[in-house]
Protein backbone atom coordinates (compact mmCIF):
# COMPACT_ATOMS: atom_id res chain seq x y z
CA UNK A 1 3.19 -37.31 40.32
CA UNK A 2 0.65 -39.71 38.15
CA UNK A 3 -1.80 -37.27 37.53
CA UNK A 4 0.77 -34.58 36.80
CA UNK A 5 2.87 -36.78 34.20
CA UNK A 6 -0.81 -37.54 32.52
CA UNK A 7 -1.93 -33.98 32.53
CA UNK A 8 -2.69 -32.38 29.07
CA UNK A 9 -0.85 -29.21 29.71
CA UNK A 10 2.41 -31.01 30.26
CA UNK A 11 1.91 -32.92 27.11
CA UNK A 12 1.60 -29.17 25.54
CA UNK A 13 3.97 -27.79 27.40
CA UNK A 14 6.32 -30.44 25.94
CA UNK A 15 4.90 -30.55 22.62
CA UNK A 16 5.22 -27.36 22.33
CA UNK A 17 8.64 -27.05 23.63
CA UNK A 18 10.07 -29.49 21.24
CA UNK A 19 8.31 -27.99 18.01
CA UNK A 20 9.41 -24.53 18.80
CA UNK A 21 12.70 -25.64 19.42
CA UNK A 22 12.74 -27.17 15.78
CA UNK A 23 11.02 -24.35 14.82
CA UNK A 24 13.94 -21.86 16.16
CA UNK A 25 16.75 -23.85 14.34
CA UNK A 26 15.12 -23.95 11.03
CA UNK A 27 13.92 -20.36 11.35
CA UNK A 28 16.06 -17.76 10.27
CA UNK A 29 13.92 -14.33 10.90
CA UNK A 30 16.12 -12.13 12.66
CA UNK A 31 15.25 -10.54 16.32
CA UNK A 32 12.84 -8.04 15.94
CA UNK A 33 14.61 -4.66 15.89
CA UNK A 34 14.03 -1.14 18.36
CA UNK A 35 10.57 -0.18 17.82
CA UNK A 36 11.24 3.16 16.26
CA UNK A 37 14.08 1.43 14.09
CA UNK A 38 14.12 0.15 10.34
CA UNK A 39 16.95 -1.95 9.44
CA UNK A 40 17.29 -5.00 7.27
CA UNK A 41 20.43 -7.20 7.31
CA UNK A 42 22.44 -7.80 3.65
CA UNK A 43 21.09 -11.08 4.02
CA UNK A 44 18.01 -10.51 4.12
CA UNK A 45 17.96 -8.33 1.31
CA UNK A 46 19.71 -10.42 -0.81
CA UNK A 47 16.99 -13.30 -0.88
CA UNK A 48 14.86 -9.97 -2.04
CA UNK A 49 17.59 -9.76 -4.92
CA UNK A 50 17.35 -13.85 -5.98
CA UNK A 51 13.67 -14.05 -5.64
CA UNK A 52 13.44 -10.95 -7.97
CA UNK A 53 15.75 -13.05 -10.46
CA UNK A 54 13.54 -15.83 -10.34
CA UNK A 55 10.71 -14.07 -11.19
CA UNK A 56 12.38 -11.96 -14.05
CA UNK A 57 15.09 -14.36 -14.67
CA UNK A 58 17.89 -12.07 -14.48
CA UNK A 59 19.17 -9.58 -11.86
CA UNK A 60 17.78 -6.06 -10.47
CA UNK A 61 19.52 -3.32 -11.57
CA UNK A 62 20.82 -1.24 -9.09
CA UNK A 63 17.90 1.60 -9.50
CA UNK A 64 15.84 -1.61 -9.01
CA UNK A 65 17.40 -3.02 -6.01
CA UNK A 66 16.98 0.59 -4.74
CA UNK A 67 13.46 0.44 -5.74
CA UNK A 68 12.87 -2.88 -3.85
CA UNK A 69 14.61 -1.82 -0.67
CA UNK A 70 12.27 1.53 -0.57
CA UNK A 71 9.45 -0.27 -1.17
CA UNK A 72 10.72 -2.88 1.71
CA UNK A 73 10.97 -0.41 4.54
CA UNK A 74 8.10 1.31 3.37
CA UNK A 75 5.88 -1.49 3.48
CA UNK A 76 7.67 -2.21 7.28
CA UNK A 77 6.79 0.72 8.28
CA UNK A 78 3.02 0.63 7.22
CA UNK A 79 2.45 -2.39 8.87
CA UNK A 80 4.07 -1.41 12.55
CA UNK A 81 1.50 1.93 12.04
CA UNK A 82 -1.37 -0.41 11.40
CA UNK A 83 -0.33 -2.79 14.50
CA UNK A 84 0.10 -0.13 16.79
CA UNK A 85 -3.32 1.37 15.69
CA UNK A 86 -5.20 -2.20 16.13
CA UNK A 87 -5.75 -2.23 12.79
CA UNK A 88 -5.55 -6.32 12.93
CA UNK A 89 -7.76 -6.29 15.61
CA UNK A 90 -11.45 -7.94 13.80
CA UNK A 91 -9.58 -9.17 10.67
CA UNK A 92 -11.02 -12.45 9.40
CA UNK A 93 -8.25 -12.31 6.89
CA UNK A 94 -5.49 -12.00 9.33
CA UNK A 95 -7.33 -14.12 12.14
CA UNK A 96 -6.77 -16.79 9.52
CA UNK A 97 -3.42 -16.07 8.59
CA UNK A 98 -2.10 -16.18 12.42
CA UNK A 99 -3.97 -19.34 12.68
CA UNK A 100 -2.77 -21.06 9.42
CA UNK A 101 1.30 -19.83 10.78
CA UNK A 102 0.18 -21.28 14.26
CA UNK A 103 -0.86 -24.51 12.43
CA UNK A 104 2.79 -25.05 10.32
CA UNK A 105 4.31 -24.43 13.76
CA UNK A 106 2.28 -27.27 15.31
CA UNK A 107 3.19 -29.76 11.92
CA UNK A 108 6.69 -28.60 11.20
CA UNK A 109 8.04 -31.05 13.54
CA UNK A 110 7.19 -33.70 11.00
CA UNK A 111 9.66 -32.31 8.51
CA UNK A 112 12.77 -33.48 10.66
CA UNK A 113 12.01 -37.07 11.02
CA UNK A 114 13.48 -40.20 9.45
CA UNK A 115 11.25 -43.41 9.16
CA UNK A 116 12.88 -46.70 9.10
CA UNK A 117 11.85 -49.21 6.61
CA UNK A 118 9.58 -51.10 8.92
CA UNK A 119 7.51 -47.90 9.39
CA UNK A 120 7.63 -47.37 5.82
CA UNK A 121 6.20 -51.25 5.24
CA UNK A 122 3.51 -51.06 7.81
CA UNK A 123 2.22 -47.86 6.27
CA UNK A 124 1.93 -49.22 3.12
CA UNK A 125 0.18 -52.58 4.49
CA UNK A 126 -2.59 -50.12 6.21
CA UNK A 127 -2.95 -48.27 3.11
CA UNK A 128 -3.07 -50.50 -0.02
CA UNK A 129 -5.64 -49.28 -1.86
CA UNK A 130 -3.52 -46.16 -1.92
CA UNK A 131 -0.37 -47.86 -3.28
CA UNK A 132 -1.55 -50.80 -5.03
CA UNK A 133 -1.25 -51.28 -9.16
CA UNK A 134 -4.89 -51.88 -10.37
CA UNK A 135 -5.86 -54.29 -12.33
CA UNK A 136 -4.98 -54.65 -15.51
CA UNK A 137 -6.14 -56.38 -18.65
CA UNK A 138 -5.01 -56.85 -22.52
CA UNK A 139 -7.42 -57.54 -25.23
CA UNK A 140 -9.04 -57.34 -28.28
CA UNK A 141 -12.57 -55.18 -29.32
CA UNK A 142 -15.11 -55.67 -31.73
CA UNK A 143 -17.78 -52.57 -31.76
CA UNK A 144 -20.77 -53.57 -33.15
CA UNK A 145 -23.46 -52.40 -35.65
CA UNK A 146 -25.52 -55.10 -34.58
CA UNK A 147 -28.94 -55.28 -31.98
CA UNK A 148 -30.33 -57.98 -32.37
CA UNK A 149 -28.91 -60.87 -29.80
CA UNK A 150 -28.63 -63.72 -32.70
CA UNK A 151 -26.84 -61.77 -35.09
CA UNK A 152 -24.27 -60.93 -32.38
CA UNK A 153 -23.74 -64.58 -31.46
CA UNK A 154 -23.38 -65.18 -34.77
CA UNK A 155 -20.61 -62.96 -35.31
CA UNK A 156 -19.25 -64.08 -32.25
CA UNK A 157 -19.08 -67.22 -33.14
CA UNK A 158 -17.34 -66.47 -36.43
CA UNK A 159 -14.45 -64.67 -34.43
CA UNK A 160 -13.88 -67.73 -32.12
CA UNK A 161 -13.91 -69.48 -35.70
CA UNK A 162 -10.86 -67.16 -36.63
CA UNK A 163 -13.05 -64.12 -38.85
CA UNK A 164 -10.60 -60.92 -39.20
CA UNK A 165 -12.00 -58.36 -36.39
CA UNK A 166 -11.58 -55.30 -38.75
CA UNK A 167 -13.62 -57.15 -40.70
CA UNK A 168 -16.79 -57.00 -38.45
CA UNK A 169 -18.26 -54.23 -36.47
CA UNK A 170 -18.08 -50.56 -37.31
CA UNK A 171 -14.77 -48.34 -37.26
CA UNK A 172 -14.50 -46.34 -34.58
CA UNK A 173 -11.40 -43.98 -33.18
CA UNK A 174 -11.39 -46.83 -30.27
CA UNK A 175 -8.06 -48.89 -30.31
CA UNK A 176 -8.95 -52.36 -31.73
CA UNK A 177 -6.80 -54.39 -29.20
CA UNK A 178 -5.02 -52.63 -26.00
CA UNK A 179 -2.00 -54.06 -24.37
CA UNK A 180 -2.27 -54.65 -20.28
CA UNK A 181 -3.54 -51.74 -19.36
CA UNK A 182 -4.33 -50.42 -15.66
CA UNK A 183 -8.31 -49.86 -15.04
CA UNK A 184 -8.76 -46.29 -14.89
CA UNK A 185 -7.00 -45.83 -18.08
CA UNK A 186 -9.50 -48.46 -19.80
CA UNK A 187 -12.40 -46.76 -18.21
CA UNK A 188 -11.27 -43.51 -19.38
CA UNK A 189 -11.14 -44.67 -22.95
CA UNK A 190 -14.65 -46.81 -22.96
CA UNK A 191 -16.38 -45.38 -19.96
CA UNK A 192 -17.20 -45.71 -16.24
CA UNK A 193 -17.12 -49.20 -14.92
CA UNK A 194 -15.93 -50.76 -18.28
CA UNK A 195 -13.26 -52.68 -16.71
CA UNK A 196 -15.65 -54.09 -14.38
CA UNK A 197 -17.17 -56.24 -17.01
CA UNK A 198 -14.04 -57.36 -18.25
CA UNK A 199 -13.13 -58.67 -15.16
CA UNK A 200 -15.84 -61.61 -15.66
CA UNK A 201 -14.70 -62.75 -19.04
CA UNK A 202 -12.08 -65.62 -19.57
CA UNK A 203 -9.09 -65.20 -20.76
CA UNK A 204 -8.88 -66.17 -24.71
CA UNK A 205 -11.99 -66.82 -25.71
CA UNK A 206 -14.61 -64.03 -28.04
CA UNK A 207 -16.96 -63.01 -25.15
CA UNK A 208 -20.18 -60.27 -25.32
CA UNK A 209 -21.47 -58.48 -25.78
CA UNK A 210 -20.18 -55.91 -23.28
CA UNK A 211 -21.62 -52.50 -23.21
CA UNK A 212 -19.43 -49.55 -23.09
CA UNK A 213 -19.98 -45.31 -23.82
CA UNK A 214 -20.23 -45.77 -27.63
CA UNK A 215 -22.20 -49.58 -27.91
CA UNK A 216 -21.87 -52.86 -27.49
CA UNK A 217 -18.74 -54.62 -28.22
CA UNK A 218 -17.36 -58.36 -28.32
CA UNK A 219 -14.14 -58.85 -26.49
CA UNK A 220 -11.42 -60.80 -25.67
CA UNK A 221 -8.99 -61.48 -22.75
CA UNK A 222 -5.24 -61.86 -24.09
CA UNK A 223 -3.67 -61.39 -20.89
CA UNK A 224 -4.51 -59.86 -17.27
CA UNK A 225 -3.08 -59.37 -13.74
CA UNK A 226 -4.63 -58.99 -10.71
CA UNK A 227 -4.30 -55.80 -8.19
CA UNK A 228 -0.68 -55.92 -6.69
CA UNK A 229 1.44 -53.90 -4.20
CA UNK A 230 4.67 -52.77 -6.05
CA UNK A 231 7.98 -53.56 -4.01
CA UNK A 232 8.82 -51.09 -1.49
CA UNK A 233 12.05 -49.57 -3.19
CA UNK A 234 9.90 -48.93 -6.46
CA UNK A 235 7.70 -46.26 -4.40
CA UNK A 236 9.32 -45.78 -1.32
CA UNK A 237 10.09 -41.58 -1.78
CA UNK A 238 5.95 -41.61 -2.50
CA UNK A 239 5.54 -43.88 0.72
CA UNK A 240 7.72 -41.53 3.08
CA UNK A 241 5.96 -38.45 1.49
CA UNK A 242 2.49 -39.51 2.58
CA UNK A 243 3.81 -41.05 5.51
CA UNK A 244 5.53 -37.47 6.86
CA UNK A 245 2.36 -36.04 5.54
CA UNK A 246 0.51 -38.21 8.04
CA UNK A 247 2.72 -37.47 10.84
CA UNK A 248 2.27 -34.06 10.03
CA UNK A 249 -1.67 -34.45 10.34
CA UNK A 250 -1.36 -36.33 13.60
CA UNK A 251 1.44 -34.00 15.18
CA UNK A 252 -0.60 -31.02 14.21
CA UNK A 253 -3.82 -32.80 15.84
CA UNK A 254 -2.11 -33.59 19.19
CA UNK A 255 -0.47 -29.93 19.05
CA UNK A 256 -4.22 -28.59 19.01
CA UNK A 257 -5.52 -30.46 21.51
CA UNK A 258 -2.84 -29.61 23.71
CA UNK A 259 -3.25 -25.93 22.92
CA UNK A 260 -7.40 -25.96 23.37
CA UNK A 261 -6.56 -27.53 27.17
CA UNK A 262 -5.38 -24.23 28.39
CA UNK A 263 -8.34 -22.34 27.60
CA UNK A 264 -11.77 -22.83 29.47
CA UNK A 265 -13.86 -22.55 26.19
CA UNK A 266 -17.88 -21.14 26.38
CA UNK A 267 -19.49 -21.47 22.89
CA UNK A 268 -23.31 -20.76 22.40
CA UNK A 269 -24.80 -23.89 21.16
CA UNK A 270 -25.79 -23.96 17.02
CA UNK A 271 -29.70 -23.68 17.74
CA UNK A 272 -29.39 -20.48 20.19
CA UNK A 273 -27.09 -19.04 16.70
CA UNK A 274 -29.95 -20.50 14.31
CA UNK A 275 -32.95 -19.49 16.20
CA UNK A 276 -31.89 -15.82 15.67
């Protein structure tokens, strides 16, 4: 009983069980019809009807809603010729199609369930650098004309002695002082790894220079905070989105597995492929 509890193909079998049965109570296709008979329910074709108004943003006209229905059973009636002929048979396109329905089947179960807020909390704690605020930083630049090392102390110095910034360096479209802002919006303004430097300066006090995508600039810190998680309520429908979308993953992984254990699988190895 041990080795049959732990056997893969039970877990399938109940894997499998449970996800189709979700699967059957959110799916409303109707039972397929005789095989020599075209029907389709007023239901059906009135989701034809509202996804024609929202692509045309009013309603089919009756010649149109005749026009759709034709085209419907027409298009039924094609693809029941092309199954019975094989045509599917060899299709990459269809091969992948199957496969990518097989695949929501195998996730879907993910869509029904309900995390509590301790699940929530411990996914955020194992994924912080997904969730967390960068840093951030506040202060005030100075591009400069200047090269030569001296001269830029020496207008450093004359900042830290109070000197008007717009009054030294060159104009530029760059914002003279920034309020706290996060570090990929700084580095999209100056340049890759600009915040980086910043991060070594202390707070208050003219620092430089510090090179950037259009020089070299004096700064300084007015204000800065550190990388922090933002309370749980303040992201939580992000949180349970990538959490469901991570149950999803691992629901669809197990589902797989479980599936691939019924089949005794022969593959030619990649250097008997390659060597031809």
């Amino acid at each position: 009983m041990r080795r049959i509890l732990r056997s893969p193909l039970l877990h399938f079998f109940v894997i499998a069980g449970v996800i189709f049965g979700i699967y059957s109570l959110l799916d409303d296709t109707p039972e397929a019809p005789p095989p020599d008979a075209i029907s389709l329910s007023v239901a059906e074709a009135q989701n034809m009807r509202e996804r024609f108004a929202a692509v045309w943003n009013r309603q089919p006209t009756p010649a149109e809603m005749d026009g759709l229905l034709s085209n419907w059973a027409r298009e039924e009636a094609m693809v029941r010729e092309a199954l019975r002929l094989g045509l599917d048979s060899g299709d990459a396109a269809i091969r992948q199609r199957l496969a990518q329905k097989m695949e929501f089947i195998g996730e879907s179960g993910a869509a029904v369930l309900v995390p509590d807020e301790a699940a929530l909390a411990a996914f955020v704690e194992t994924h912080r650098e997904r969730f967390a605020l960068p840093a951030r930083y506040a202060f005030e630049q100075v591009l400069l004309d200047e090269q030569d090392p001296g001269e830029i102390e020496a207008l450093r110095v004359k900042l830290q002695e109070g000197a008007d910034p717009m009054l030294i360096g060159r104009g530029a479209m760059l914002p003279p002082a920034l309020p706290l802002t996060g570090a990929p919006a700084i580095d999209r303004s100056f340049g890759s790894g600009f915040h980086s430097a910043l991060a070594e300066l202390p707070k208050g006090q003219w620092q430089g220079p510090v090179q950037s995508a259009y020089g070299l600039h004096l700064i300084r810190i007015t204000d800065s905070a550190a990388p922090e998680l933002p309370p749980l309520e303040a992201i939580r429908d992000r949180v349970e989105a990538e959490w469901r979308a991570a149950k999803a993953k691992e629901m669809g992984a197990a589902f797989s597995e479980a599936l691939m254990e019924r089949y005794e699988i022969t593959l030619p190895s990649s250097e008997e492929v390659l060597a031809q």
